[in-house]
PDB file of N, CA and C in Angstrom:
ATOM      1  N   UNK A   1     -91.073-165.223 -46.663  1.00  0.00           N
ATOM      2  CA  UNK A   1     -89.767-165.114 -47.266  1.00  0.00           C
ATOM      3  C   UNK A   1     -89.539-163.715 -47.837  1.00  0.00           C
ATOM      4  N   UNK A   2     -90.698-162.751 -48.358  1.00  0.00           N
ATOM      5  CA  UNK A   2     -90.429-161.493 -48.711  1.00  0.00           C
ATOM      6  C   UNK A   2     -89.769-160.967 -47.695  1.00  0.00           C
ATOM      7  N   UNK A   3     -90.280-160.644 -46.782  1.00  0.00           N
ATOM      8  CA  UNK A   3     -89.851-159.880 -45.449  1.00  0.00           C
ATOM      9  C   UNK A   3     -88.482-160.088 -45.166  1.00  0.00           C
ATOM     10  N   UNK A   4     -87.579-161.591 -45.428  1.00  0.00           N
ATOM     11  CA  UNK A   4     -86.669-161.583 -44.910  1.00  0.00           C
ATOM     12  C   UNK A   4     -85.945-161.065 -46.167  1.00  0.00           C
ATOM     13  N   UNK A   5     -86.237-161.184 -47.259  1.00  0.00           N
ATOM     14  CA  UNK A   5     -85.495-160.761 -48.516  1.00  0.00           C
ATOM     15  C   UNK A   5     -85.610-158.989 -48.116  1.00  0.00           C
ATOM     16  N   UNK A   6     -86.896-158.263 -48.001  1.00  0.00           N
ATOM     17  CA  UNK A   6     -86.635-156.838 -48.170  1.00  0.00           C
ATOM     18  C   UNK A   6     -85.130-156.839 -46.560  1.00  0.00           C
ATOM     19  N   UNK A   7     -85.363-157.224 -45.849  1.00  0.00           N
ATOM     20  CA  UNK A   7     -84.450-156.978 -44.371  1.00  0.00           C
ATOM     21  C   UNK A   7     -82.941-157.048 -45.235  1.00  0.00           C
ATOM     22  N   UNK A   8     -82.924-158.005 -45.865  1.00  0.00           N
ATOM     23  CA  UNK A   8     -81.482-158.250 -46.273  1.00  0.00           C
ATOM     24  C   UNK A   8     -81.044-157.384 -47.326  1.00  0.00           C
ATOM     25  N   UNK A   9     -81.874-157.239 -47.929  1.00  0.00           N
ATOM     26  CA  UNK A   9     -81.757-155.829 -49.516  1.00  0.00           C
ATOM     27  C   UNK A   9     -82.092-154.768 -48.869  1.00  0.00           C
ATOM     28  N   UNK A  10     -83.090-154.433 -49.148  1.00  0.00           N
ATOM     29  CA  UNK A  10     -83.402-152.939 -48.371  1.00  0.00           C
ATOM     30  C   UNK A  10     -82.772-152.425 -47.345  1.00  0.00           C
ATOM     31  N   UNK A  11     -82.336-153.051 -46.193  1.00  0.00           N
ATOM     32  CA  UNK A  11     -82.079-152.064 -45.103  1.00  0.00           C
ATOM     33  C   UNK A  11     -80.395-152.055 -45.336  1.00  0.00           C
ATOM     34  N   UNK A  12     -79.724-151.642 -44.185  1.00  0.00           N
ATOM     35  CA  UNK A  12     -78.211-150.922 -44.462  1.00  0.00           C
ATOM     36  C   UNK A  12     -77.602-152.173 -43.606  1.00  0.00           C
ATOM     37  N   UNK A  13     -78.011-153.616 -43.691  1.00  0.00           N
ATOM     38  CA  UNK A  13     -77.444-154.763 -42.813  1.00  0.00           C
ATOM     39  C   UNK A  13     -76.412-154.971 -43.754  1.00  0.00           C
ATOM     40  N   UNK A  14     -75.871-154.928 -45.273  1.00  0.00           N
ATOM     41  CA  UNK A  14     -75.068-155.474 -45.756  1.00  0.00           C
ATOM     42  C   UNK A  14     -73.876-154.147 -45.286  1.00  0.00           C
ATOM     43  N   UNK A  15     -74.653-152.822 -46.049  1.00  0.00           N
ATOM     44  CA  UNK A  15     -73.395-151.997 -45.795  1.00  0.00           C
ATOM     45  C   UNK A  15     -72.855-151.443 -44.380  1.00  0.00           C
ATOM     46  N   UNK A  16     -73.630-151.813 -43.341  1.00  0.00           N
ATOM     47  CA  UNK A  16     -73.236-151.878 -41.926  1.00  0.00           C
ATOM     48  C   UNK A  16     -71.810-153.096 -41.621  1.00  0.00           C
ATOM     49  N   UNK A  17     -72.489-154.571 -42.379  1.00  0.00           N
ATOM     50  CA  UNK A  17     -70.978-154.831 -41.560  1.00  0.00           C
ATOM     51  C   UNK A  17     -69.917-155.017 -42.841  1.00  0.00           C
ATOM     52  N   UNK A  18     -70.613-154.629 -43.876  1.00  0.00           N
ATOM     53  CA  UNK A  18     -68.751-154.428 -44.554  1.00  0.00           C
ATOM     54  C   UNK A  18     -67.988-153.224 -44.125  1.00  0.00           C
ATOM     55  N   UNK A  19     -68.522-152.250 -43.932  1.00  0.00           N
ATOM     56  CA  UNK A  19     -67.970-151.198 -43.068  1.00  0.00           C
ATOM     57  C   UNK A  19     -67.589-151.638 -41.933  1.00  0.00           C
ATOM     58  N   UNK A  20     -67.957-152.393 -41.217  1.00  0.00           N
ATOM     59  CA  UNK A  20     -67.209-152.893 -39.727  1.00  0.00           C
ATOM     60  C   UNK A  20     -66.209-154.039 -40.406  1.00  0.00           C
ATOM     61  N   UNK A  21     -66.234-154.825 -40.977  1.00  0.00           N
ATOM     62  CA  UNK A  21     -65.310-155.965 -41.840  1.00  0.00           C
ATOM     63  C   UNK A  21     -63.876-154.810 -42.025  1.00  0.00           C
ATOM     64  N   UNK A  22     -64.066-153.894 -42.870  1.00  0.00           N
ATOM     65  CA  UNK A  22     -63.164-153.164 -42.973  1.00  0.00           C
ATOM     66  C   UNK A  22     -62.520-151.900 -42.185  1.00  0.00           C
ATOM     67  N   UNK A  23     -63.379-151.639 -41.325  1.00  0.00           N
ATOM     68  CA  UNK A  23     -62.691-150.898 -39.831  1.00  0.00           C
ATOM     69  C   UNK A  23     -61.711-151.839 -39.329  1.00  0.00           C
ATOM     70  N   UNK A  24     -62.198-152.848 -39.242  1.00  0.00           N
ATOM     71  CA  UNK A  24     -61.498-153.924 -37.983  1.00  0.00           C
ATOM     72  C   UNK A  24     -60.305-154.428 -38.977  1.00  0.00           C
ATOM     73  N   UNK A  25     -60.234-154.620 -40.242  1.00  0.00           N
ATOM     74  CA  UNK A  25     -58.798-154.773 -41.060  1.00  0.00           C
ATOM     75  C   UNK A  25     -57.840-153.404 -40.910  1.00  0.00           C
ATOM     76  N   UNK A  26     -58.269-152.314 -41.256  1.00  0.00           N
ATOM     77  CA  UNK A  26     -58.228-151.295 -41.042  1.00  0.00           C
ATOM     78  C   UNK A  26     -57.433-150.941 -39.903  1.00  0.00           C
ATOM     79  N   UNK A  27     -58.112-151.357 -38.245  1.00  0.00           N
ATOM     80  CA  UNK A  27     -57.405-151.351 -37.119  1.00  0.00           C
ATOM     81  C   UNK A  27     -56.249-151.866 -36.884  1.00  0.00           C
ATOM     82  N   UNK A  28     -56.307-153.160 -37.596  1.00  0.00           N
ATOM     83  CA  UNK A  28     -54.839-153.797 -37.226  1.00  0.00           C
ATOM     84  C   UNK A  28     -53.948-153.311 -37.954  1.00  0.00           C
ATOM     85  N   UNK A  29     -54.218-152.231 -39.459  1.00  0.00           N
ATOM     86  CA  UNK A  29     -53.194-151.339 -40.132  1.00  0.00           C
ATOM     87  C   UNK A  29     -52.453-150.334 -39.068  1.00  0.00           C
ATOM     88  N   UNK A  30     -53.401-149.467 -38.338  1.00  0.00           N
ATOM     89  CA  UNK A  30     -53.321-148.747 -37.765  1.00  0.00           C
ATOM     90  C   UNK A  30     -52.206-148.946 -36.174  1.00  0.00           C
ATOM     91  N   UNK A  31     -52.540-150.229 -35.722  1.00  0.00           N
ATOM     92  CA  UNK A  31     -52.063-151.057 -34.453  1.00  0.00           C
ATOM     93  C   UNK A  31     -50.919-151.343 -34.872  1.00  0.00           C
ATOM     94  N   UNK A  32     -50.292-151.890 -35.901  1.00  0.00           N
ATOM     95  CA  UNK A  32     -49.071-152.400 -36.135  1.00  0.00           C
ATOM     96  C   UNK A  32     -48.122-150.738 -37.044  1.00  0.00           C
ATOM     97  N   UNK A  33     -48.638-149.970 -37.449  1.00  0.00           N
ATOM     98  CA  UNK A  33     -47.558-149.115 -38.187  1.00  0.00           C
ATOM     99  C   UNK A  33     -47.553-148.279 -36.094  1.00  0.00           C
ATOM    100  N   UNK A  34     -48.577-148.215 -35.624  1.00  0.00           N
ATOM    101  CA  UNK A  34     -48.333-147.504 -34.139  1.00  0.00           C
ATOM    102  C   UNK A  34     -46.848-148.293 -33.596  1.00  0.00           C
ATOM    103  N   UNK A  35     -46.934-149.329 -33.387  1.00  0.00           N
ATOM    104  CA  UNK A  35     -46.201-150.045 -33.162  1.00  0.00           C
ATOM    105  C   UNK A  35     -44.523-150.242 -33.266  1.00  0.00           C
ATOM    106  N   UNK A  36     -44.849-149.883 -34.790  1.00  0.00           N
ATOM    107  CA  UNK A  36     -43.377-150.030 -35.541  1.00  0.00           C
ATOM    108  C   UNK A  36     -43.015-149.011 -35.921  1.00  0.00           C
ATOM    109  N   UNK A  37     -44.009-147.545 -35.293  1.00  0.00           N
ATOM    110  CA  UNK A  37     -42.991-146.332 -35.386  1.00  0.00           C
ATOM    111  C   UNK A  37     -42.729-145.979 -33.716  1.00  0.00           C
ATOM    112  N   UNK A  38     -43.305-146.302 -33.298  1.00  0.00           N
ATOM    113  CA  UNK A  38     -42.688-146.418 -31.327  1.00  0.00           C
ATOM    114  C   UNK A  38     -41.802-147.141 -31.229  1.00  0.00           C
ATOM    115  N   UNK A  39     -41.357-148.653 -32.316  1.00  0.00           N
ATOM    116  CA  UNK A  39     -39.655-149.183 -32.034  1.00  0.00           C
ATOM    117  C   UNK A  39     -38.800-147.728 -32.564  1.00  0.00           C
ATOM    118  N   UNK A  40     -39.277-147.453 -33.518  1.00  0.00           N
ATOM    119  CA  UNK A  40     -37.912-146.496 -33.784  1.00  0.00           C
ATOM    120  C   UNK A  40     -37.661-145.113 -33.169  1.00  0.00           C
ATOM    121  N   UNK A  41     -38.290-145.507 -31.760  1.00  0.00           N
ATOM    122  CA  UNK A  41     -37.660-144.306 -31.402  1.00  0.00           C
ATOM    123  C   UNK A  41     -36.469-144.178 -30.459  1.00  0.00           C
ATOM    124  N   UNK A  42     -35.584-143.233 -29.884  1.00  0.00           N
ATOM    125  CA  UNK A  42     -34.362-143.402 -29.559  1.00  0.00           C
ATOM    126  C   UNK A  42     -34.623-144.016 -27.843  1.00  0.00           C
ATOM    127  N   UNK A  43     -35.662-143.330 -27.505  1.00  0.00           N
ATOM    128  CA  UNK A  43     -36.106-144.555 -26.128  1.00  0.00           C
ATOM    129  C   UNK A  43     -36.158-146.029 -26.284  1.00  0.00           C
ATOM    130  N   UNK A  44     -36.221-146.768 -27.199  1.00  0.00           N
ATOM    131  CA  UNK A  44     -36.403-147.916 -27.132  1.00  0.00           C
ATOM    132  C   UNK A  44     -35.257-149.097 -27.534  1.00  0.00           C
ATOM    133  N   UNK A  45     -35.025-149.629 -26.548  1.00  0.00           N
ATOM    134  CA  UNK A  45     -34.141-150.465 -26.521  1.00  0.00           C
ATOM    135  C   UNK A  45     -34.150-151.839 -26.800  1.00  0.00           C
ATOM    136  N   UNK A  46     -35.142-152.372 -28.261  1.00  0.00           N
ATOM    137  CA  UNK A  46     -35.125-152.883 -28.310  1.00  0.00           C
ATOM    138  C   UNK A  46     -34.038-153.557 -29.229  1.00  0.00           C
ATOM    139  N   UNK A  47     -33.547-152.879 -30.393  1.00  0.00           N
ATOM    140  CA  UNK A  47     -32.530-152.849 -31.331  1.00  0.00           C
ATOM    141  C   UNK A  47     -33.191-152.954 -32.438  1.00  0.00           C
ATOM    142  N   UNK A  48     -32.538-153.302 -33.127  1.00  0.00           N
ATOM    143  CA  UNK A  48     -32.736-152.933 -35.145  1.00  0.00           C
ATOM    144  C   UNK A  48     -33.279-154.137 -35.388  1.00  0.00           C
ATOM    145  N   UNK A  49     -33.137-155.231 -34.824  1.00  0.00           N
ATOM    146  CA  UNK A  49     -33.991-156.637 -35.432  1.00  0.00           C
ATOM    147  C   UNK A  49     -35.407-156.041 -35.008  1.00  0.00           C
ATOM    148  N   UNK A  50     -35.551-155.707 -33.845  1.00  0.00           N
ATOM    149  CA  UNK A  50     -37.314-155.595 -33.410  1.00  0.00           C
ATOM    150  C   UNK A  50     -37.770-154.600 -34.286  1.00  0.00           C
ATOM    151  N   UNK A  51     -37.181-153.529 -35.073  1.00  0.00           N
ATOM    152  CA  UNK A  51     -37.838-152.612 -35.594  1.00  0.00           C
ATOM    153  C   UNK A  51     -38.262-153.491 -37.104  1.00  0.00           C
ATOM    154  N   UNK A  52     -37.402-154.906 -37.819  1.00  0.00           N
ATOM    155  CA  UNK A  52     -37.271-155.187 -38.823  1.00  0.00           C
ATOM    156  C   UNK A  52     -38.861-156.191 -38.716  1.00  0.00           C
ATOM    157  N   UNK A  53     -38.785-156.664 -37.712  1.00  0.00           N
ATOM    158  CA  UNK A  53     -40.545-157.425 -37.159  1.00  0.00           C
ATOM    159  C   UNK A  53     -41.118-156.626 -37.076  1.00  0.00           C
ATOM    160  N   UNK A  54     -41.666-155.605 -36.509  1.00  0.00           N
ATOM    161  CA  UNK A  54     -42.734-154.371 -36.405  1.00  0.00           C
ATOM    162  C   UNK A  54     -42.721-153.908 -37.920  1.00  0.00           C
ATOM    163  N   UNK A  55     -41.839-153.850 -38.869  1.00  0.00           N
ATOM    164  CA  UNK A  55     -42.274-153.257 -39.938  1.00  0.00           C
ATOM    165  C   UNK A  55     -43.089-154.655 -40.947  1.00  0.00           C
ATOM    166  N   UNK A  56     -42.393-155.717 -40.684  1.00  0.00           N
ATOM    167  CA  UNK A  56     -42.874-156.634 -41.705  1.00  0.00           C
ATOM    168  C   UNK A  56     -44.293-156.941 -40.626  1.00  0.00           C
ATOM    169  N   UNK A  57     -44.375-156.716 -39.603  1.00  0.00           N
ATOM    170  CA  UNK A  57     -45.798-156.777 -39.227  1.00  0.00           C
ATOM    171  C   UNK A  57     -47.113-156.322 -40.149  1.00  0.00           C
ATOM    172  N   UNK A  58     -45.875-154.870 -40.235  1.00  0.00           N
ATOM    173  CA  UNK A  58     -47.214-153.512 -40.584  1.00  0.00           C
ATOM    174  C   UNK A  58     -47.364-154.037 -41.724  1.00  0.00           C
ATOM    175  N   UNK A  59     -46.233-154.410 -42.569  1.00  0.00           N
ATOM    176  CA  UNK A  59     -46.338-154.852 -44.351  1.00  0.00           C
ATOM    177  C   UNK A  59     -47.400-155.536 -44.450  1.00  0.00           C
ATOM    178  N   UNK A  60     -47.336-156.770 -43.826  1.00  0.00           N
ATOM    179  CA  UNK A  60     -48.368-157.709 -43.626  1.00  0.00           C
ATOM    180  C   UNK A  60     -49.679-157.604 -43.330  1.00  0.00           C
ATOM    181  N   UNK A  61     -50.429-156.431 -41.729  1.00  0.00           N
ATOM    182  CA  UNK A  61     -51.612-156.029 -42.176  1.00  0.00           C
ATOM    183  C   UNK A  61     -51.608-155.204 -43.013  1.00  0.00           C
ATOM    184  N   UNK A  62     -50.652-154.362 -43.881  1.00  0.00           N
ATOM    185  CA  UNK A  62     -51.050-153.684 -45.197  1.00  0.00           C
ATOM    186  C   UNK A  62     -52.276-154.252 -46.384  1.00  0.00           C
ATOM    187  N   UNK A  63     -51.214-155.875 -46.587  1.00  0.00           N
ATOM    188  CA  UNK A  63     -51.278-156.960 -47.633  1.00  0.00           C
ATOM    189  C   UNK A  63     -52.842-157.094 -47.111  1.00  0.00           C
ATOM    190  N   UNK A  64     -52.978-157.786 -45.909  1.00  0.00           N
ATOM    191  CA  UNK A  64     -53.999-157.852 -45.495  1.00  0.00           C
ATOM    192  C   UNK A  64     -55.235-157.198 -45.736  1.00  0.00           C
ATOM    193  N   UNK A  65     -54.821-155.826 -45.642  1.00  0.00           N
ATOM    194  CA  UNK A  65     -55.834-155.261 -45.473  1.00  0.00           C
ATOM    195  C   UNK A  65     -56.366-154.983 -47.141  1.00  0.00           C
ATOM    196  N   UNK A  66     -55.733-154.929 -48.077  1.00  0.00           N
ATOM    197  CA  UNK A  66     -55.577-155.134 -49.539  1.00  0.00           C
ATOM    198  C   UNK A  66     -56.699-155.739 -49.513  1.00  0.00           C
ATOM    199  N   UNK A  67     -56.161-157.454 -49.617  1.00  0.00           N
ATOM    200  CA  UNK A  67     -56.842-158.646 -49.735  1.00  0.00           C
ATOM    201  C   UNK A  67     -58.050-158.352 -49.667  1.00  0.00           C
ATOM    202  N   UNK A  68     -58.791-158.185 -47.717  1.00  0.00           N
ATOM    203  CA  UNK A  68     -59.432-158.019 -47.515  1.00  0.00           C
ATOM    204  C   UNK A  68     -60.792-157.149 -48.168  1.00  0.00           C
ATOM    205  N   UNK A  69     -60.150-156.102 -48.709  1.00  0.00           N
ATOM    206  CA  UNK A  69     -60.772-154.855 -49.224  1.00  0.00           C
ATOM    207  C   UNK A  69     -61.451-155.535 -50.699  1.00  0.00           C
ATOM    208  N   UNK A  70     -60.477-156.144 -51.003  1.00  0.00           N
ATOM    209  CA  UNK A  70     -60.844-157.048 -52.448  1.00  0.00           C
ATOM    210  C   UNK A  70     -61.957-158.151 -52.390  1.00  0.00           C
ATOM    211  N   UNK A  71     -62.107-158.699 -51.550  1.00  0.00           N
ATOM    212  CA  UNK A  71     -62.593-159.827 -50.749  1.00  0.00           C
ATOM    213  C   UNK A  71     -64.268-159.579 -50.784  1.00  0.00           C
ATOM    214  N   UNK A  72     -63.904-158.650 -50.182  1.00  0.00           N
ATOM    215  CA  UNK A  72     -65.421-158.054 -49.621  1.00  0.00           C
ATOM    216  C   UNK A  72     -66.050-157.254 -50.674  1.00  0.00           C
ATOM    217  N   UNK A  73     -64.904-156.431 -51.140  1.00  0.00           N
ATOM    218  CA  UNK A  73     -66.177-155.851 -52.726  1.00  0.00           C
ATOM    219  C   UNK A  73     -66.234-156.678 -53.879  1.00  0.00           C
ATOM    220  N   UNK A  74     -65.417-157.924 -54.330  1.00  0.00           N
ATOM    221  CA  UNK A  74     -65.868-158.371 -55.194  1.00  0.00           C
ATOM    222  C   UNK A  74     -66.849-160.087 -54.753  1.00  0.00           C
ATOM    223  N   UNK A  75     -66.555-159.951 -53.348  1.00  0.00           N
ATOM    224  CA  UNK A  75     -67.798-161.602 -53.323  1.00  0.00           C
ATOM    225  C   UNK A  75     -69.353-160.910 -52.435  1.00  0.00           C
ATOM    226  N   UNK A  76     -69.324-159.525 -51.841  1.00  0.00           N
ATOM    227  CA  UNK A  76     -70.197-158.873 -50.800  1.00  0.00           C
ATOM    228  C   UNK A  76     -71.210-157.822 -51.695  1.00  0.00           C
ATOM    229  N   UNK A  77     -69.978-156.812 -52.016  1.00  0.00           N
ATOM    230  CA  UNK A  77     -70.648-155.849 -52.912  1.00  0.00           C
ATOM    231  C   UNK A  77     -71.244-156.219 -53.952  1.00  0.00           C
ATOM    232  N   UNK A  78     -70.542-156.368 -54.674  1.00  0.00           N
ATOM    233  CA  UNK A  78     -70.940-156.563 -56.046  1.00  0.00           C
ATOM    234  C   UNK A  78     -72.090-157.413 -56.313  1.00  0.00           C
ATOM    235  N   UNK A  79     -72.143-158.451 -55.646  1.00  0.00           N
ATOM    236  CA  UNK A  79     -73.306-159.466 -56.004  1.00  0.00           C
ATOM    237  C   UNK A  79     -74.181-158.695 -55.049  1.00  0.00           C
ATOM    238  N   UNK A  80     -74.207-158.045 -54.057  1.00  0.00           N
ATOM    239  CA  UNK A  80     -75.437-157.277 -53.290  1.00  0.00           C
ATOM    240  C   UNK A  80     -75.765-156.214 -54.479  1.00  0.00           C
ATOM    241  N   UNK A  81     -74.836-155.488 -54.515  1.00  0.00           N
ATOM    242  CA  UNK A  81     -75.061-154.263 -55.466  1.00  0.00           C
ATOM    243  C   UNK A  81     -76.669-155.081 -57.007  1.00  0.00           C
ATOM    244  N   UNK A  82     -76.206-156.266 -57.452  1.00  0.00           N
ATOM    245  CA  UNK A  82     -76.365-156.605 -58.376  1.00  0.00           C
ATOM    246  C   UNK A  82     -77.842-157.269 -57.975  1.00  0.00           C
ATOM    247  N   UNK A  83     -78.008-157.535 -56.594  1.00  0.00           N
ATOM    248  CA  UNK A  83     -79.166-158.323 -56.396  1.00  0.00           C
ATOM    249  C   UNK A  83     -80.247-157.596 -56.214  1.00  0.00           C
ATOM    250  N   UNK A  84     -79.586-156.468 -55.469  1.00  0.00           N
ATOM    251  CA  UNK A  84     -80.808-154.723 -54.885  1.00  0.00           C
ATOM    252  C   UNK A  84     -81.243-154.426 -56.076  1.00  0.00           C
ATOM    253  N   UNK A  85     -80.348-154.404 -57.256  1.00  0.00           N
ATOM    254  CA  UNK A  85     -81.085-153.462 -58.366  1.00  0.00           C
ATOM    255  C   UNK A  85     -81.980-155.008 -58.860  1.00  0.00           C
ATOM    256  N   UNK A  86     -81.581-155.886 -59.139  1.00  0.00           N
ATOM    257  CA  UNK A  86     -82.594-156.626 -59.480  1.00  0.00           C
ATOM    258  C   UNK A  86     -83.616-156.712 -58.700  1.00  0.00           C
ATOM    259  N   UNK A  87     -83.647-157.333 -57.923  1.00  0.00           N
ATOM    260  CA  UNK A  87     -85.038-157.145 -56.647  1.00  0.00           C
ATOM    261  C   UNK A  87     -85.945-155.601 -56.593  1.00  0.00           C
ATOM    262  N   UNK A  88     -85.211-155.107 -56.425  1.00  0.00           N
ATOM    263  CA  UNK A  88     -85.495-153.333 -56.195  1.00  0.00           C
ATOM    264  C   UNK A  88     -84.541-152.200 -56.952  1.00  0.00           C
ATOM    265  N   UNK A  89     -85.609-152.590 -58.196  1.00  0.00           N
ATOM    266  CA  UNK A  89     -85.283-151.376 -59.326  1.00  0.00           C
ATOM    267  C   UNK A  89     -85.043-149.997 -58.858  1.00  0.00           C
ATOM    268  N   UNK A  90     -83.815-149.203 -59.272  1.00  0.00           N
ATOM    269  CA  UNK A  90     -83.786-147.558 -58.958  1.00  0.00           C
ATOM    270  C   UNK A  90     -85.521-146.923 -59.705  1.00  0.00           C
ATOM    271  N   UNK A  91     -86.071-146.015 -59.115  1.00  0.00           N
ATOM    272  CA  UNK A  91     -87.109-145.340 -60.012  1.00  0.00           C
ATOM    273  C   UNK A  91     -86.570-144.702 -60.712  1.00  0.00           C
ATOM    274  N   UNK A  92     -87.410-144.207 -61.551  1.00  0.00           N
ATOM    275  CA  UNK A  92     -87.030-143.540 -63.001  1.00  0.00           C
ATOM    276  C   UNK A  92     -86.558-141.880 -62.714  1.00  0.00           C
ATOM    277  N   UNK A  93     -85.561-141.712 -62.976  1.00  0.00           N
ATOM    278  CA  UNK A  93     -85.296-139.953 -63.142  1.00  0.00           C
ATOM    279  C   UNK A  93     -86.763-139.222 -63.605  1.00  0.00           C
ATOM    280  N   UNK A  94     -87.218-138.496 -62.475  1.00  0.00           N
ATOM    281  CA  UNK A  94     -88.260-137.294 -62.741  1.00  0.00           C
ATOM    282  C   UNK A  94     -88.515-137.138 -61.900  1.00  0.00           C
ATOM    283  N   UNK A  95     -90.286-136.750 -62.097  1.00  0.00           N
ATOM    284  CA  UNK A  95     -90.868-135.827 -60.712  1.00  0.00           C
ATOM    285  C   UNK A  95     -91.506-137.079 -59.995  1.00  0.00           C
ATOM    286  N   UNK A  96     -91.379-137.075 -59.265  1.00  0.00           N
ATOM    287  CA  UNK A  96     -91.987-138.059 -57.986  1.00  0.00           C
ATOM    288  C   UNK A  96     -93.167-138.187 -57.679  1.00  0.00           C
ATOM    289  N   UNK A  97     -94.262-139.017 -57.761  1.00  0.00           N
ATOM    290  CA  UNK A  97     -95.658-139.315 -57.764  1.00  0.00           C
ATOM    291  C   UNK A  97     -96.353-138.071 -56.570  1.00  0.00           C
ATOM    292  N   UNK A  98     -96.282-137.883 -55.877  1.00  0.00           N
ATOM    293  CA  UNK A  98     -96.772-136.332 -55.286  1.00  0.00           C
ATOM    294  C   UNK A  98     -96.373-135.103 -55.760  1.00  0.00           C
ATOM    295  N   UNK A  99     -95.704-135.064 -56.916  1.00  0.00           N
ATOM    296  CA  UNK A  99     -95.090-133.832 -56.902  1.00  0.00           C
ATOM    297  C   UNK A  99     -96.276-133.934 -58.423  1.00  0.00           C
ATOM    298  N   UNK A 100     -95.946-135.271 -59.232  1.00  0.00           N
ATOM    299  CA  UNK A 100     -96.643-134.849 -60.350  1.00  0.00           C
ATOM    300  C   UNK A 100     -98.431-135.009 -59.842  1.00  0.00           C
ATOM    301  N   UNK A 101     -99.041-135.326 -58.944  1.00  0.00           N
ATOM    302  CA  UNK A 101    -100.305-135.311 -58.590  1.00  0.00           C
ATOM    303  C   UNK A 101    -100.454-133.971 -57.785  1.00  0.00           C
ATOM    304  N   UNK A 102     -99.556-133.178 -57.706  1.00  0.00           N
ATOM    305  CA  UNK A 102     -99.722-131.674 -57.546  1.00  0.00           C
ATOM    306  C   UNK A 102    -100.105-130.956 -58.882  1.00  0.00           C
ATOM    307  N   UNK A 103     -99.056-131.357 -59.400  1.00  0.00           N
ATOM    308  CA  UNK A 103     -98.977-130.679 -60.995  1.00  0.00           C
ATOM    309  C   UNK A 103    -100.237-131.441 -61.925  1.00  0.00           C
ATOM    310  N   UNK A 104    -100.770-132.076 -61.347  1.00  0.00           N
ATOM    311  CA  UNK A 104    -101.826-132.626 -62.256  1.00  0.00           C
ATOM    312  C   UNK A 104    -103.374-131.454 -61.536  1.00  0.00           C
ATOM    313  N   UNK A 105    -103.506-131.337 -60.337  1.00  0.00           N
ATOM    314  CA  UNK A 105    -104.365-130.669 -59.406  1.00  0.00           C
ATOM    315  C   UNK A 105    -103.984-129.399 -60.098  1.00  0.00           C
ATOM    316  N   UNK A 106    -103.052-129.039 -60.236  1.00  0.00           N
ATOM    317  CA  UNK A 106    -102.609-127.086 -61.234  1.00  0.00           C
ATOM    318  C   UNK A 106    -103.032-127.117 -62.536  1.00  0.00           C
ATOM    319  N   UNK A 107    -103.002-128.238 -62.825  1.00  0.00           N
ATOM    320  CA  UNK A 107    -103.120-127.989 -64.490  1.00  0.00           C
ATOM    321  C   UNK A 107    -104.785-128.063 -64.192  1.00  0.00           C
ATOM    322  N   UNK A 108    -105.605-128.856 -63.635  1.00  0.00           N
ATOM    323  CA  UNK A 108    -107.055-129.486 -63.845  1.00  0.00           C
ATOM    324  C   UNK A 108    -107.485-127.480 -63.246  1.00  0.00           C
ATOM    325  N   UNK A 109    -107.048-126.942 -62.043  1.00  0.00           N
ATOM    326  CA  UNK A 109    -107.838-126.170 -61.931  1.00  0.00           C
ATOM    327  C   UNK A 109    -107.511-124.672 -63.224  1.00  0.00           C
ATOM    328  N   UNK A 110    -106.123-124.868 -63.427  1.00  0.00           N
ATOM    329  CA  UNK A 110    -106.283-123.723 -64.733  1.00  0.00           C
ATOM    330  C   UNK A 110    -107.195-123.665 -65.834  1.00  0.00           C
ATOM    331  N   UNK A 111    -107.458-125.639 -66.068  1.00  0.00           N
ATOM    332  CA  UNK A 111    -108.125-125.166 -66.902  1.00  0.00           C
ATOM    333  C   UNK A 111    -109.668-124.942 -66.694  1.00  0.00           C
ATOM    334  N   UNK A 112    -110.099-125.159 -65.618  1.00  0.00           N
ATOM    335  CA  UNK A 112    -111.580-124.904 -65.236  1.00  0.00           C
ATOM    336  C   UNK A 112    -111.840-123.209 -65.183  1.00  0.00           C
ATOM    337  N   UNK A 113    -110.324-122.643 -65.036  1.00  0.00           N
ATOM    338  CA  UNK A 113    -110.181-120.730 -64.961  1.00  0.00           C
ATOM    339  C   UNK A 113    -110.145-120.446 -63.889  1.00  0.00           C
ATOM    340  N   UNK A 114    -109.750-121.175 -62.885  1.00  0.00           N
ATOM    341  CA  UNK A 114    -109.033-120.814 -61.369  1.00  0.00           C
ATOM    342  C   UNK A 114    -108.089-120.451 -61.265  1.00  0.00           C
ATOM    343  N   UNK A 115    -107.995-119.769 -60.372  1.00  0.00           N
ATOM    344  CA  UNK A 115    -106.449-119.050 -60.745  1.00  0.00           C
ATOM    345  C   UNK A 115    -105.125-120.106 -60.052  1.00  0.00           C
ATOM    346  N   UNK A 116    -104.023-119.855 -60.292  1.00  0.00           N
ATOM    347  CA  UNK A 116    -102.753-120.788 -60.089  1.00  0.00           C
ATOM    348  C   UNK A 116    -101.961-120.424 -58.535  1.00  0.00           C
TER     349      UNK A 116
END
C-alpha cells in the first residue's frame, strides 16, 4: 500500500490530469468564442438570431469553465495539496545533507591544520 500511496502523492499523476481537466474546459472556451466570432462576420449568412446562440454558447462554456476551475481546486487540489504535505513533509530551509557533510569534512580537516 506504500508504493501505491508514494505513486499517487509523489509523482505529477494528480497535477497531470488537472491540467488536462482544465485544457479540455478550456477548449470548449476557445471552440465556442471561435465560433461566435466567425457568425459575425459579413460573409455569413446566417442572421442575428445565430450570432445570439453562438454567444450564449460561449457565455455558457465561460460559466463552465468557472465552475469547473472551482471544482477541481477546491475538491482535487486542496485536499492533495493538504495530503502531500502531510504524508511528505517539505524539508527544512538550509543546507542539504551533502552540502553540510562537505562542510563537516572542511571544518574536521582545518582543524587537524590542513589546509582548506
Amino acid at each position: 500500500m506504500t508504493g501505491f500511496k508514494n505513486f499517487i502523492l509523489k509523482g505529477n499523476l494528480i497535477e497531470i490530469a488537472t491540467g488536462l481537466i482544465m485544457a479540455l474546459a478550456f477548449a470548449e472556451v476557445v471552440t465556442t468564442f471561435t465560433a461566435w466570432l466567425t457568425s459575425l462576420l459579413p460573409a455569413s449568412t446566417e442572421g442575428i438570431f445565430s450570432n445570439a446562440t453562438y454567444f450564449g454558447a460561449f457565455l455558457n462554456a465561460v460559466v463552465s469553465f468557472v465552475i469547473i476551475g472551482a471544482v477541481v481546486y477546491f475538491f482535487i487540489v486542496t485536499p492533495y495539496a493538504t495530503a502531500k504535505e502531510r504524508f511528505f513533509p517539505a524539508e527544512e530551509a538550509g543546507t542539504s545533507a551533502d552540502v553540510a557533510v562537505l562542510q563537516e569534512i572542511r571544518d574536521l580537516l582545518a582543524a587537524r591544520g590542513g589546509t582548506v
